[in-house]
C-alpha atoms as a PDB file:
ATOM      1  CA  UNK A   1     120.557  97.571 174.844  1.00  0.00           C
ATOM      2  CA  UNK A   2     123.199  97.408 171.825  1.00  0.00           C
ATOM      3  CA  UNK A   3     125.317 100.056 171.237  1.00  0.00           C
ATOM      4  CA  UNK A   4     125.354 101.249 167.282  1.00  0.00           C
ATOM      5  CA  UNK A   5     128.955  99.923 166.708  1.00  0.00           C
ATOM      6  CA  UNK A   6     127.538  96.420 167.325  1.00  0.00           C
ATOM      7  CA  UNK A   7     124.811  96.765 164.859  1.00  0.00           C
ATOM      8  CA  UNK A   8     126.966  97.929 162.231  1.00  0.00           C
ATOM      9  CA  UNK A   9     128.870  95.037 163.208  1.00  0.00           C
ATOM     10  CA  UNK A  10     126.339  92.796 162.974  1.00  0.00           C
ATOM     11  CA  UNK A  11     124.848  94.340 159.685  1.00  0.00           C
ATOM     12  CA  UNK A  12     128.272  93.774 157.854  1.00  0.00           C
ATOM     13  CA  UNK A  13     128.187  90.023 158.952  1.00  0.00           C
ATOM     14  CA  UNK A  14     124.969  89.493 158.156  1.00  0.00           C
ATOM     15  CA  UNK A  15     125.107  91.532 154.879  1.00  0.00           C
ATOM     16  CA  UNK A  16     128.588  89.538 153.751  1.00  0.00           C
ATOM     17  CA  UNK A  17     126.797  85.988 154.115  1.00  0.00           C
ATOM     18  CA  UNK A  18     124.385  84.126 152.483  1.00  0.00           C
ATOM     19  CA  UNK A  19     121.426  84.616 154.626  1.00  0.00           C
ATOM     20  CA  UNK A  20     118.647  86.571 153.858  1.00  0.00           C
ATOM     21  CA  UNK A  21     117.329  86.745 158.029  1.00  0.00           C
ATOM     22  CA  UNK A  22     118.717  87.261 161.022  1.00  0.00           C
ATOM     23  CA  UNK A  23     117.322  87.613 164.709  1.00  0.00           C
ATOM     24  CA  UNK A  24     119.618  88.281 167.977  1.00  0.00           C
ATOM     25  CA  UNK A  25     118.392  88.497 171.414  1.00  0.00           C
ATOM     26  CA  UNK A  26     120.335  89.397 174.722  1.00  0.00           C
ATOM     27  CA  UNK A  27     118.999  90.824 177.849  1.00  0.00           C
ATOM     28  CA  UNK A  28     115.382  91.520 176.949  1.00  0.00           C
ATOM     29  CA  UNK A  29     117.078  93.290 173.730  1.00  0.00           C
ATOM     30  CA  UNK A  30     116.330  92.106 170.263  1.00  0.00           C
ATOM     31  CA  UNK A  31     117.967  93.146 166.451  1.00  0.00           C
ATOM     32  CA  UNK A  32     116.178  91.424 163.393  1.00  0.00           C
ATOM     33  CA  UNK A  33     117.475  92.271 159.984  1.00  0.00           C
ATOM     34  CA  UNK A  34     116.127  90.883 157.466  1.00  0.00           C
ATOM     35  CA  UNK A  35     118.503  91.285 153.799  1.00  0.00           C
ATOM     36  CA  UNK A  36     115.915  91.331 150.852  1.00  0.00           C
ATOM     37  CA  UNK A  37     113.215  92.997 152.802  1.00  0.00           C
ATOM     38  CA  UNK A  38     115.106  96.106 154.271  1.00  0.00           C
ATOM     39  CA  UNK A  39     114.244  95.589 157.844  1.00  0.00           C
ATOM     40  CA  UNK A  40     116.168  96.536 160.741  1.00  0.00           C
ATOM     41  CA  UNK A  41     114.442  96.898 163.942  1.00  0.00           C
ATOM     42  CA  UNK A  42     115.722  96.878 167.768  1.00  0.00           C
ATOM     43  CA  UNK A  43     113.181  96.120 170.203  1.00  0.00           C
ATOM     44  CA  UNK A  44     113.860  95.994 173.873  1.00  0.00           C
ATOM     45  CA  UNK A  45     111.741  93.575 176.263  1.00  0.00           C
ATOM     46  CA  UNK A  46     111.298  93.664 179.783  1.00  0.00           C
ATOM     47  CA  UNK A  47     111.709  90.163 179.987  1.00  0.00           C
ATOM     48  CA  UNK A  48     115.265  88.808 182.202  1.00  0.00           C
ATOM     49  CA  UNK A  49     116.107  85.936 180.680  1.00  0.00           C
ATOM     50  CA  UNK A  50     118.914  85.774 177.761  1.00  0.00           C
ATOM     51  CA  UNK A  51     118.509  83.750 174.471  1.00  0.00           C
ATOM     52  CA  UNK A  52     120.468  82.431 172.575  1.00  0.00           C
ATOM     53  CA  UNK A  53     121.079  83.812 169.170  1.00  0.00           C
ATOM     54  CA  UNK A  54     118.604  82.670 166.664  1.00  0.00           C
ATOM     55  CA  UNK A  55     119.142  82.105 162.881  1.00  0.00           C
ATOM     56  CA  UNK A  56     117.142  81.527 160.249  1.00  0.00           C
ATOM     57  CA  UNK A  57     117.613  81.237 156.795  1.00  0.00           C
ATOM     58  CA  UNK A  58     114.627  81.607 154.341  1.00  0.00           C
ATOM     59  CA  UNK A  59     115.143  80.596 150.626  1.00  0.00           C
ATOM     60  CA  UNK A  60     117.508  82.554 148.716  1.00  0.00           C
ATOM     61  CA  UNK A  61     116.022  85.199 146.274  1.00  0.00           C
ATOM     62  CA  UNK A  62     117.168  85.568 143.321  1.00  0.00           C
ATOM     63  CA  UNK A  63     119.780  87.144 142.521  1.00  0.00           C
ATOM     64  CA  UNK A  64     120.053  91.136 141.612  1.00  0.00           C
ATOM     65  CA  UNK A  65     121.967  91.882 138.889  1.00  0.00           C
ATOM     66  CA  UNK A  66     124.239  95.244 139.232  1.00  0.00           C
ATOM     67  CA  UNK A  67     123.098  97.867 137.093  1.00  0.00           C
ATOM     68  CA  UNK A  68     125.727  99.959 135.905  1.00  0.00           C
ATOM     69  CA  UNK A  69     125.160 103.355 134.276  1.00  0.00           C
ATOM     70  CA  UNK A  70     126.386 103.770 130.610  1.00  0.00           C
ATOM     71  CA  UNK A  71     129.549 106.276 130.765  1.00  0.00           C
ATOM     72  CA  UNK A  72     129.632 109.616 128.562  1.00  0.00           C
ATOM     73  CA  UNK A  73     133.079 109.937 127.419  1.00  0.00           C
ATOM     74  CA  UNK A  74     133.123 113.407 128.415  1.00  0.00           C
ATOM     75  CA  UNK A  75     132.635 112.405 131.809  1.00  0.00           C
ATOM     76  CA  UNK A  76     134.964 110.022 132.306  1.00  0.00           C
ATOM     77  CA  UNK A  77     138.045 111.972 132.988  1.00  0.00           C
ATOM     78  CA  UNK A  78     136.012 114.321 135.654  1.00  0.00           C
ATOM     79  CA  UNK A  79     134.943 111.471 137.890  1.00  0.00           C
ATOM     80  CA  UNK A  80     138.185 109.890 137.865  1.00  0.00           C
ATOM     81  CA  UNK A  81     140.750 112.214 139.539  1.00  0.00           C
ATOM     82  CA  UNK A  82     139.093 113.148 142.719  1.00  0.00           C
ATOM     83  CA  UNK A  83     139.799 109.813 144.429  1.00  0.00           C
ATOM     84  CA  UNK A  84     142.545 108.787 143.298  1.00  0.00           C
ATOM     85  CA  UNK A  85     144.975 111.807 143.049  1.00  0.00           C
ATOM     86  CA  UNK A  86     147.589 111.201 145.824  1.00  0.00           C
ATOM     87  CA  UNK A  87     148.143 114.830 145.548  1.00  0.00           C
ATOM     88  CA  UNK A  88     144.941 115.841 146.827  1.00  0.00           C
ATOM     89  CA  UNK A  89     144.583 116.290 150.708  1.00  0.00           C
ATOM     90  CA  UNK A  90     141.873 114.506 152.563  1.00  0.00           C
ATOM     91  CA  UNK A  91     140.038 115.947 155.635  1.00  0.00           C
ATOM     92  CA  UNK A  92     138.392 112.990 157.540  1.00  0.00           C
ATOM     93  CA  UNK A  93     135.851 112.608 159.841  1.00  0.00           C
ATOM     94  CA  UNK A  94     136.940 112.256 163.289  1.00  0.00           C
ATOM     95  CA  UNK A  95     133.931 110.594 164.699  1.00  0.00           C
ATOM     96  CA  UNK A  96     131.086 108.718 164.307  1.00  0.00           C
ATOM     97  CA  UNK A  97     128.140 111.568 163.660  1.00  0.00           C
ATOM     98  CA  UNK A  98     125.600 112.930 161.218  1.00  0.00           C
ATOM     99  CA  UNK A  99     127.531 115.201 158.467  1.00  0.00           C
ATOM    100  CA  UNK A 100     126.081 118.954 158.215  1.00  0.00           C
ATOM    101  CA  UNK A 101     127.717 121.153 155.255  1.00  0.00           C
ATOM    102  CA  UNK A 102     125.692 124.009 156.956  1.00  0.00           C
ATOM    103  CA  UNK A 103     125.257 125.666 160.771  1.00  0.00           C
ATOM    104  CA  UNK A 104     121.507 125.390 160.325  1.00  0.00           C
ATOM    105  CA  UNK A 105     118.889 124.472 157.542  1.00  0.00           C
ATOM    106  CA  UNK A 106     119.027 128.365 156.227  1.00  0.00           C
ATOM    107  CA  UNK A 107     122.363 128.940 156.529  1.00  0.00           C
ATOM    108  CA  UNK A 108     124.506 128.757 153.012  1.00  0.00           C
ATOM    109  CA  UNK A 109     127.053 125.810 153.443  1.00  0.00           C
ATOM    110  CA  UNK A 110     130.458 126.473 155.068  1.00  0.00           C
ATOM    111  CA  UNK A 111     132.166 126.092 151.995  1.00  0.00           C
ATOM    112  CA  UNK A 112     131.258 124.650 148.449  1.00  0.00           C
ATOM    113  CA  UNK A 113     134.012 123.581 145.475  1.00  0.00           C
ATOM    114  CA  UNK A 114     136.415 125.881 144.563  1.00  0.00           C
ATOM    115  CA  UNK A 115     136.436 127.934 147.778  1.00  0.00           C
ATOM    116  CA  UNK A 116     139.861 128.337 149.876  1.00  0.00           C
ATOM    117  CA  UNK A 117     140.845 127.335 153.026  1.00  0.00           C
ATOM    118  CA  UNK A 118     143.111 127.937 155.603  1.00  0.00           C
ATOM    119  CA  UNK A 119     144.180 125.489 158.448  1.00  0.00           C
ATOM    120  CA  UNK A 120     141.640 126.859 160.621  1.00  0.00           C
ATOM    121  CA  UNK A 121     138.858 127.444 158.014  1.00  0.00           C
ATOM    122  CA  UNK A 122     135.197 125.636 159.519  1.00  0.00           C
ATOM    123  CA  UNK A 123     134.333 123.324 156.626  1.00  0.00           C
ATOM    124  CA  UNK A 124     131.426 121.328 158.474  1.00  0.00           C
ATOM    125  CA  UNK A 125     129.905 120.095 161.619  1.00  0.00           C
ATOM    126  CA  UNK A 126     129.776 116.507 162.785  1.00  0.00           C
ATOM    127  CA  UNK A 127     127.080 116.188 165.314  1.00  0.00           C
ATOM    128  CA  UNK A 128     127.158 113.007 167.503  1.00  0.00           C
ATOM    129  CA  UNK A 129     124.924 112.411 170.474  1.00  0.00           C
ATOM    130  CA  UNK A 130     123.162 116.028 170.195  1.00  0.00           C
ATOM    131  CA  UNK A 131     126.605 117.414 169.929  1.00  0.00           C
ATOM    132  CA  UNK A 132     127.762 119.633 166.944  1.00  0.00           C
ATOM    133  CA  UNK A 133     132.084 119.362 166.466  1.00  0.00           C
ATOM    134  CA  UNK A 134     132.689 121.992 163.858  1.00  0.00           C
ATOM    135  CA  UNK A 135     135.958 120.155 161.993  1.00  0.00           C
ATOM    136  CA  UNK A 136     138.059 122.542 160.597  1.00  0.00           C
ATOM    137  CA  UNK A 137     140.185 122.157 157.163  1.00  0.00           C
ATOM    138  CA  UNK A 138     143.789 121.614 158.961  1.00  0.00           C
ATOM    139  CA  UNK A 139     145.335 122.161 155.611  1.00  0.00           C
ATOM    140  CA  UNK A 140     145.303 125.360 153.387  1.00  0.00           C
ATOM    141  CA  UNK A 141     143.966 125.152 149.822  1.00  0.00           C
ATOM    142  CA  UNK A 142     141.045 125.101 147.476  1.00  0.00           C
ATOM    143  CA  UNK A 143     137.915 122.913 147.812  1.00  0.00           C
ATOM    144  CA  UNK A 144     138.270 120.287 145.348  1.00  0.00           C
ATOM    145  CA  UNK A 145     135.544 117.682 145.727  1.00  0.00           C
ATOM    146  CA  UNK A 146     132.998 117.204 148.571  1.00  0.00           C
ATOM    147  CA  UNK A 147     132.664 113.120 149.096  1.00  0.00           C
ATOM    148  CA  UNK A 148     129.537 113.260 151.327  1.00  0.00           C
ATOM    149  CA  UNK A 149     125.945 114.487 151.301  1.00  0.00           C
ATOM    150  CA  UNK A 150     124.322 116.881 153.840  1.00  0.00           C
ATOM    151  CA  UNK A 151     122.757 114.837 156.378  1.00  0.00           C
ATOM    152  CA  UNK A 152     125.071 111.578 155.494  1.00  0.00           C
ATOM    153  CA  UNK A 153     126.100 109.532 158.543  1.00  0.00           C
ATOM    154  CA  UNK A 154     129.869 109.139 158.406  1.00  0.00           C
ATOM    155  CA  UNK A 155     132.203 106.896 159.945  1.00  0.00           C
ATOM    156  CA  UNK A 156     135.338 107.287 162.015  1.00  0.00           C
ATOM    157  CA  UNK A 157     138.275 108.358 159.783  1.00  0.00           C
ATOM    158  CA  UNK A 158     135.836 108.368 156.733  1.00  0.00           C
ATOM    159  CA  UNK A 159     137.248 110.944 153.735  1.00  0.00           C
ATOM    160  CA  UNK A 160     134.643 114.211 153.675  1.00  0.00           C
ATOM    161  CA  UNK A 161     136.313 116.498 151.051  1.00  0.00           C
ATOM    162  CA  UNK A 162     139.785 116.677 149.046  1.00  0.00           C
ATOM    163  CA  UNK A 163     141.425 119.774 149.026  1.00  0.00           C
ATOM    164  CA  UNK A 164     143.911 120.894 146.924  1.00  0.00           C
ATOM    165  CA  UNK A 165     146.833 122.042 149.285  1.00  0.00           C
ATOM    166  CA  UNK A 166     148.830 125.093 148.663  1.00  0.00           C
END
């Protein structure tokens, strides 16, 4: 069976080249990702023998053009400072996990923008493997901006809000 880190690793490798299929099989365990079509699947045979990795390359679609959104002016300057302000204090995800903003569906969310904080102040859970690990602010201040959506995975070390610290 793969573990998830070697999917993502094989998803970025596949995803940074120029083909449009890939198929891996090791152990009786099998990934196929295909680029165009959205397709990820992991299928697990009970077969023992080991194959080597197969790759095949269909013909290349054509290309997608980025579409960008046209830009107010008036929204320009409020997008811009989250991000970049090295002022502003980023609490990070210290794991792998689904992000909840929330104890449970019903529940109002731990804290929204413009709410303070103190070092010890719940701001969300990060549940990996049926686990919940409420992370806490570790920095007193106000709630600037709130990088990820409720039920977002997140990665390891992956920004989750910027607070303004006091």
């Amino acid at each position: 069976m793969f573990k998830i880190q070697e999917i993502r690793e094989i998803i970025k490798l596949v995803d940074s080249s120029s083909i449009d299929e890939f198929v891996y099989e090791v152990d009786g365990a099998k990934v196929k990702l295909k680029k165009n079509g959205v397709v990820v699947t992991e299928t697990v045979a009970p077969k023992k023998e080991v194959a080597a990795p197969v790759v095949q390359q269909s013909a290349p679609a054509a290309p997608v053009a980025p579409v960008a959104a046209p830009v107010k002016a008036e929204e320009a300057p409020a997008a811009a400072p989250a991000n970049n302000d090295p002022s502003l204090h980023k609490i990070v995800s210290p794991m792998v996990g689904t992000f909840y903003q929330s104890p449970n569906p019903d529940s109002p969310a731990y804290v929204k923008v413009g709410d303070k904080v103190g070092n010890e102040t719940i701001v969300c859970i990060v549940e990996a493997m049926k686990l919940f690990n409420e992370i806490e602010a570790e920095v007193q201040g106000e709630i600037v901006e709130i990088l990820v959506k409720d039920g977002e995975l997140v990665e390891y070390g992956q920004p989750l809000f910027l607070v303004k610290a006091e």
